[in-house]
C-alpha atoms as a PDB file:
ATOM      1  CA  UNK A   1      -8.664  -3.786 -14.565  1.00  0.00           C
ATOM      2  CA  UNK A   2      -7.938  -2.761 -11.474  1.00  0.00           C
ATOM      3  CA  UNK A   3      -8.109   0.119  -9.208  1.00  0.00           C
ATOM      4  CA  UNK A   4      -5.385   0.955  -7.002  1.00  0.00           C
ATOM      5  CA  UNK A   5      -5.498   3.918  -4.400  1.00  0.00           C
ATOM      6  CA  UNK A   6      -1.971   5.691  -4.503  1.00  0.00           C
ATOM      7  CA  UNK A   7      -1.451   8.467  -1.728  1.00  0.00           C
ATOM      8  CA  UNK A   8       1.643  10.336  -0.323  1.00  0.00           C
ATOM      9  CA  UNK A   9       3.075  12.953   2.425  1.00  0.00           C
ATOM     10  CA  UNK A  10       5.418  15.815   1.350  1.00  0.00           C
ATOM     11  CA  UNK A  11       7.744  12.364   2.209  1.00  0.00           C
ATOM     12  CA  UNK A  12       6.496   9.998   0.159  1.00  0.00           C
ATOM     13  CA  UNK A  13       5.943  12.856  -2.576  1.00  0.00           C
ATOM     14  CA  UNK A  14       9.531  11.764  -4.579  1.00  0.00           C
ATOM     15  CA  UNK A  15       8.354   8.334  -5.535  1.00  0.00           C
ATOM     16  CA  UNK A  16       4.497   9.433  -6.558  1.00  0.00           C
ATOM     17  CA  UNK A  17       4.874   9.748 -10.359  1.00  0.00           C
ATOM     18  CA  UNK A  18       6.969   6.532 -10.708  1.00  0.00           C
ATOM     19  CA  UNK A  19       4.359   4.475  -8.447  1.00  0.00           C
ATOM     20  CA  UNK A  20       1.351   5.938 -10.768  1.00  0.00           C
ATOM     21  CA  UNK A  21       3.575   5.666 -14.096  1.00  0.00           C
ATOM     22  CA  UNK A  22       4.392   1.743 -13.376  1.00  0.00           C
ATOM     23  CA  UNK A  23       0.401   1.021 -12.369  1.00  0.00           C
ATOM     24  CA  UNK A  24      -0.855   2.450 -15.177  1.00  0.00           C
ATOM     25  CA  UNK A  25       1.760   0.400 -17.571  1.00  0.00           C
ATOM     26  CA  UNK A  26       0.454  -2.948 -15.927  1.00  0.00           C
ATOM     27  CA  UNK A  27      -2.995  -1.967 -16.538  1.00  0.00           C
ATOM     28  CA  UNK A  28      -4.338  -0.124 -13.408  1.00  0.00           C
ATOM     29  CA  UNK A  29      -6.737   2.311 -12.704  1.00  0.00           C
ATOM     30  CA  UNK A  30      -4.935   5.136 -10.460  1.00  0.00           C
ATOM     31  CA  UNK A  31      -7.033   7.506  -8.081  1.00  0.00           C
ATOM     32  CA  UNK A  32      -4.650   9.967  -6.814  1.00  0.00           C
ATOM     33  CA  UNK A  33      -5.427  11.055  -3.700  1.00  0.00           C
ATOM     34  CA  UNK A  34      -2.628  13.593  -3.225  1.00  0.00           C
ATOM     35  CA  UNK A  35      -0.943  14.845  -1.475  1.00  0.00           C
ATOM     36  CA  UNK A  36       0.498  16.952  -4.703  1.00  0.00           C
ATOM     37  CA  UNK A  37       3.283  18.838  -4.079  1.00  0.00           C
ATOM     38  CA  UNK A  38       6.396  18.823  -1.071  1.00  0.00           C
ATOM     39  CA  UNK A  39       4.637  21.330   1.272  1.00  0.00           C
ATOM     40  CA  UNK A  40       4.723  19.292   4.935  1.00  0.00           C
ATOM     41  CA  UNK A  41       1.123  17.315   5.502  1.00  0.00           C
ATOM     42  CA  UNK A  42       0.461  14.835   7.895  1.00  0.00           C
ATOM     43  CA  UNK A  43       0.707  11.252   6.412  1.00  0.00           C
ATOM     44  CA  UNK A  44      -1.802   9.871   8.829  1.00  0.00           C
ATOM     45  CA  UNK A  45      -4.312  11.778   6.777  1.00  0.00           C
ATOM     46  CA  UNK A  46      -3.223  10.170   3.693  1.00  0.00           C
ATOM     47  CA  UNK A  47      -2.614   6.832   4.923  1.00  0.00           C
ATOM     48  CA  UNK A  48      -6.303   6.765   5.959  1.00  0.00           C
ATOM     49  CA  UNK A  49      -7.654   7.679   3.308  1.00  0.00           C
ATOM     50  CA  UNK A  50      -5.911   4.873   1.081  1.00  0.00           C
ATOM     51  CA  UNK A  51      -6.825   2.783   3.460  1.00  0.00           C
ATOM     52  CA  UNK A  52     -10.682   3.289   3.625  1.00  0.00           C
ATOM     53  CA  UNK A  53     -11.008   3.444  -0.061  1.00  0.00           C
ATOM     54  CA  UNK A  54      -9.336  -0.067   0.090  1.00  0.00           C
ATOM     55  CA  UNK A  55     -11.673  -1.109   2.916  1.00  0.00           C
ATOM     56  CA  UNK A  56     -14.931   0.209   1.365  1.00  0.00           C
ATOM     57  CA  UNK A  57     -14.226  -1.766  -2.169  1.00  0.00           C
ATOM     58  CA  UNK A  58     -13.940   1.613  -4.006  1.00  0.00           C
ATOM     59  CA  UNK A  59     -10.468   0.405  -4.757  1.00  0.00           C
ATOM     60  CA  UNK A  60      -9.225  -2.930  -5.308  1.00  0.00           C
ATOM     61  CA  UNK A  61      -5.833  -2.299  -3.825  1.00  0.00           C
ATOM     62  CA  UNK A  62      -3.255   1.022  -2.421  1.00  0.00           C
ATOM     63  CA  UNK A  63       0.020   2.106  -2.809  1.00  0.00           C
ATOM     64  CA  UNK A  64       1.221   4.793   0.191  1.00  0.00           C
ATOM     65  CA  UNK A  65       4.194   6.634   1.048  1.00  0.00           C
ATOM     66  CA  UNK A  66       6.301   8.454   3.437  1.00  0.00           C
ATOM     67  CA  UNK A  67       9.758   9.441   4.206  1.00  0.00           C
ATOM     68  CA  UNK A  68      10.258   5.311   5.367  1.00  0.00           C
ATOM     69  CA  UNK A  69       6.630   3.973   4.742  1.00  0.00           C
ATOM     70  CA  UNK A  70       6.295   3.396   8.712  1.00  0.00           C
ATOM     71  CA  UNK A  71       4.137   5.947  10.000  1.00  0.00           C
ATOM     72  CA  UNK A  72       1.344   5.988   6.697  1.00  0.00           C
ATOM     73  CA  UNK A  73       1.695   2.324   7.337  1.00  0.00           C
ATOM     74  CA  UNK A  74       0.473   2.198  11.122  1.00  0.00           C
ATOM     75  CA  UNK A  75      -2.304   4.946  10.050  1.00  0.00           C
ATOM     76  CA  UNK A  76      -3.601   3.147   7.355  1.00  0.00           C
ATOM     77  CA  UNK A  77      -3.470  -0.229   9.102  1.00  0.00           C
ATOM     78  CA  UNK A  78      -5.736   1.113  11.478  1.00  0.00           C
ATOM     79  CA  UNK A  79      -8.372   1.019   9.526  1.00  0.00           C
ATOM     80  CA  UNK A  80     -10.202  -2.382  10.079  1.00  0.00           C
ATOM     81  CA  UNK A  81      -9.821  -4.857   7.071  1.00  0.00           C
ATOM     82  CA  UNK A  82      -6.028  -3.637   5.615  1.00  0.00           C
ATOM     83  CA  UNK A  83      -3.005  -5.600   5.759  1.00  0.00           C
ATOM     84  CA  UNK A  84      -0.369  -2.791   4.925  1.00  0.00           C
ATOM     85  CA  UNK A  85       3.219  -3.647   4.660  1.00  0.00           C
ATOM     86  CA  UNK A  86       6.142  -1.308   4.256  1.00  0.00           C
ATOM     87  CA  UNK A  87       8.123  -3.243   1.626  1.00  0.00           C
ATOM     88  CA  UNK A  88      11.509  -2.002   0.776  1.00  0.00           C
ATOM     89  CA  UNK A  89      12.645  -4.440  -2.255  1.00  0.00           C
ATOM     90  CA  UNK A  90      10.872  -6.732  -4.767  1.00  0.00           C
ATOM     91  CA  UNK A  91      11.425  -9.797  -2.448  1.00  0.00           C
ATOM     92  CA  UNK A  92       9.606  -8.469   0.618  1.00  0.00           C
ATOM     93  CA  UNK A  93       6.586  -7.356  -2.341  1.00  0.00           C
ATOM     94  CA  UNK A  94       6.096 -10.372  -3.656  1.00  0.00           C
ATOM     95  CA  UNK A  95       6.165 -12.247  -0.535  1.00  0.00           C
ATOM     96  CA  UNK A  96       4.081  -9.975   1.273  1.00  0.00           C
ATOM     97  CA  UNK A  97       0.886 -10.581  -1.880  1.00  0.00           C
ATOM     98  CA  UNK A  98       2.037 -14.327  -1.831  1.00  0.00           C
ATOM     99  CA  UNK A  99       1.757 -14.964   1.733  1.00  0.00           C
ATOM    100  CA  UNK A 100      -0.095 -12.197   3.522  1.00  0.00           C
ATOM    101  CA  UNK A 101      -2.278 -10.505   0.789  1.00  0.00           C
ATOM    102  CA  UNK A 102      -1.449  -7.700   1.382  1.00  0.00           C
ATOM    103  CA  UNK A 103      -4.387  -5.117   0.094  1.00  0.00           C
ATOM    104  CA  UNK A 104      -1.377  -1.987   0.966  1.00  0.00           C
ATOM    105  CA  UNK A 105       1.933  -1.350   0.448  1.00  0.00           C
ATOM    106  CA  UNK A 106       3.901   1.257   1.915  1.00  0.00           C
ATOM    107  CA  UNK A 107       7.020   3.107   0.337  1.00  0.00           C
ATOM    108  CA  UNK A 108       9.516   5.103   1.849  1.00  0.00           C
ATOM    109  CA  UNK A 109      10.904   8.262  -0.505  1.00  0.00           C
ATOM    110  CA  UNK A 110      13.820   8.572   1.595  1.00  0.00           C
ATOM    111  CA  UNK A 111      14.884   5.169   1.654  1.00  0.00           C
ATOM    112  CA  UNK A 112      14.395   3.702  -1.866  1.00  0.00           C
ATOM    113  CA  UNK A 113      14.840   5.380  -5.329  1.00  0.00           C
ATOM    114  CA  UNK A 114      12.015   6.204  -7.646  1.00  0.00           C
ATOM    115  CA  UNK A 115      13.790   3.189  -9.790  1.00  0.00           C
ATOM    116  CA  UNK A 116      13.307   0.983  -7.073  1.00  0.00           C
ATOM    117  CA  UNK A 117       9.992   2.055  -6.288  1.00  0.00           C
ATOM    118  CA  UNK A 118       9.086   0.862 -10.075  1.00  0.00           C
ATOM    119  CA  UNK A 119      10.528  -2.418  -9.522  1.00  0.00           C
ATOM    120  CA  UNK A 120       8.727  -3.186  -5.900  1.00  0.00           C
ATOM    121  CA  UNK A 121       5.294  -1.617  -7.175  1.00  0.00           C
ATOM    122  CA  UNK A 122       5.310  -4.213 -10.586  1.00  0.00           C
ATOM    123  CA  UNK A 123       6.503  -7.159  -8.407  1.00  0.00           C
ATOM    124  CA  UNK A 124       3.758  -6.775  -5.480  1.00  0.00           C
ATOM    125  CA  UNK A 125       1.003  -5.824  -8.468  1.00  0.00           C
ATOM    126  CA  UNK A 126       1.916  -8.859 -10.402  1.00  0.00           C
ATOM    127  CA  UNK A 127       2.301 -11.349  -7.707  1.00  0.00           C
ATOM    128  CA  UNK A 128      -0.658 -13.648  -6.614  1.00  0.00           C
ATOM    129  CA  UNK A 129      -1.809 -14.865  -3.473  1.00  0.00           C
ATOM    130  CA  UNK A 130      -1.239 -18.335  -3.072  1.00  0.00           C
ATOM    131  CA  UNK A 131      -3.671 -19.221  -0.294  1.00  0.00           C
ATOM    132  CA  UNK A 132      -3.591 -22.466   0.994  1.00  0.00           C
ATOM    133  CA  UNK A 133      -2.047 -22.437   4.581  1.00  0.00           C
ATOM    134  CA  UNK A 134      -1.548 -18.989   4.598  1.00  0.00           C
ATOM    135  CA  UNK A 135      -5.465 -18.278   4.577  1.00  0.00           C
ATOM    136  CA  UNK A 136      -5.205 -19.796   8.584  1.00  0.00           C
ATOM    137  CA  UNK A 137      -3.146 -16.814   9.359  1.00  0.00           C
ATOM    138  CA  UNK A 138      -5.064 -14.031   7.813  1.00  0.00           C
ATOM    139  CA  UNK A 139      -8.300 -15.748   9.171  1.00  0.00           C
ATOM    140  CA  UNK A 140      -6.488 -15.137  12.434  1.00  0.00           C
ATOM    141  CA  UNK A 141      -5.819 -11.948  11.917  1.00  0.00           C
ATOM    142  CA  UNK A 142      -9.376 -10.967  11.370  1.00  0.00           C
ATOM    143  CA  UNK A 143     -10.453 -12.662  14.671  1.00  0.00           C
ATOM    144  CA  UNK A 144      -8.056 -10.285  16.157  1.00  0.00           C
ATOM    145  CA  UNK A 145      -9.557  -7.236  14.002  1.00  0.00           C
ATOM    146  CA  UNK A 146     -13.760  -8.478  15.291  1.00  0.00           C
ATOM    147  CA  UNK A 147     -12.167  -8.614  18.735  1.00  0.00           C
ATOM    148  CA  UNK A 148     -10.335  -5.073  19.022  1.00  0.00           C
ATOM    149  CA  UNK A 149     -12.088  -3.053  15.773  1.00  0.00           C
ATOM    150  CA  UNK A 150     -15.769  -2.341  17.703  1.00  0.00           C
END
């Protein structure tokens, strides 16, 4: 089983219960790490946290969102060891586990539906990695990670 990190901004808050509801059908652990209701927070906060639960192993993967997905994106890719990609249809999700493995994805509540959300979250979750010559490319980007992340 595993466990997937889900967090949100007052943003992001609209596609939270679908995103949990479809992980736990496939079979996944949820920790919820709020936020919990539409009262304005800062998604940095959120997208860091996600993102260092990911990085320290105490989750397998992470789900965040925001109004687009950008800005919890860039917070939570700043932590060193996360590939986060804001993924807007079930194309761009499974490509982005296929290709980059990506350990994030990023939603945004005010630019796809709840619906949609479903769809993205079960095609990213149930896509695999493929490896091979795309392994290069995220070795590369770790060298760039050891050289900036002191």
């Amino acid at each position: 089983m595993m466990k997937i990190a889900v967090g949100c901004d007052h943003g992001g808050i609209v596609l939270k219960e679908s995103v949990v509801k479809t992980l736990e059908r496939l079979g996944a652990e949820v920790v919820d790490l709020g936020c919990y209701s539409t009262d304005s927070v800062d998604y940095p906060e959120y997208g860091e946290k996600v993102a260092r639960e990911v990085a320290s192993g105490r989750a397998d993967a992470g789900v965040i969102m925001c109004g687009t997905g950008i800005g919890i994106s860039i917070a939570a890719n700043k932590v060193k060891g996360i590939r986060a990609a804001v993924v807007t249809n079930t194309y761009m999700a499974q490509l982005t586990k296929n290709h980059n493995n990506a350990n994030i994805i990023a939603l945004g509540g005010r630019v796809i539906s709840p619906k949609e959300a479903e769809a993205i979250v079960e095609a990213w979750y149930t896509a695999e990695y493929e490896g091979g010559r795309h392994q290069r490319r995220l070795d590369m980007i770790s060298r760039i990670e050891d050289e900036n992340f002191k």
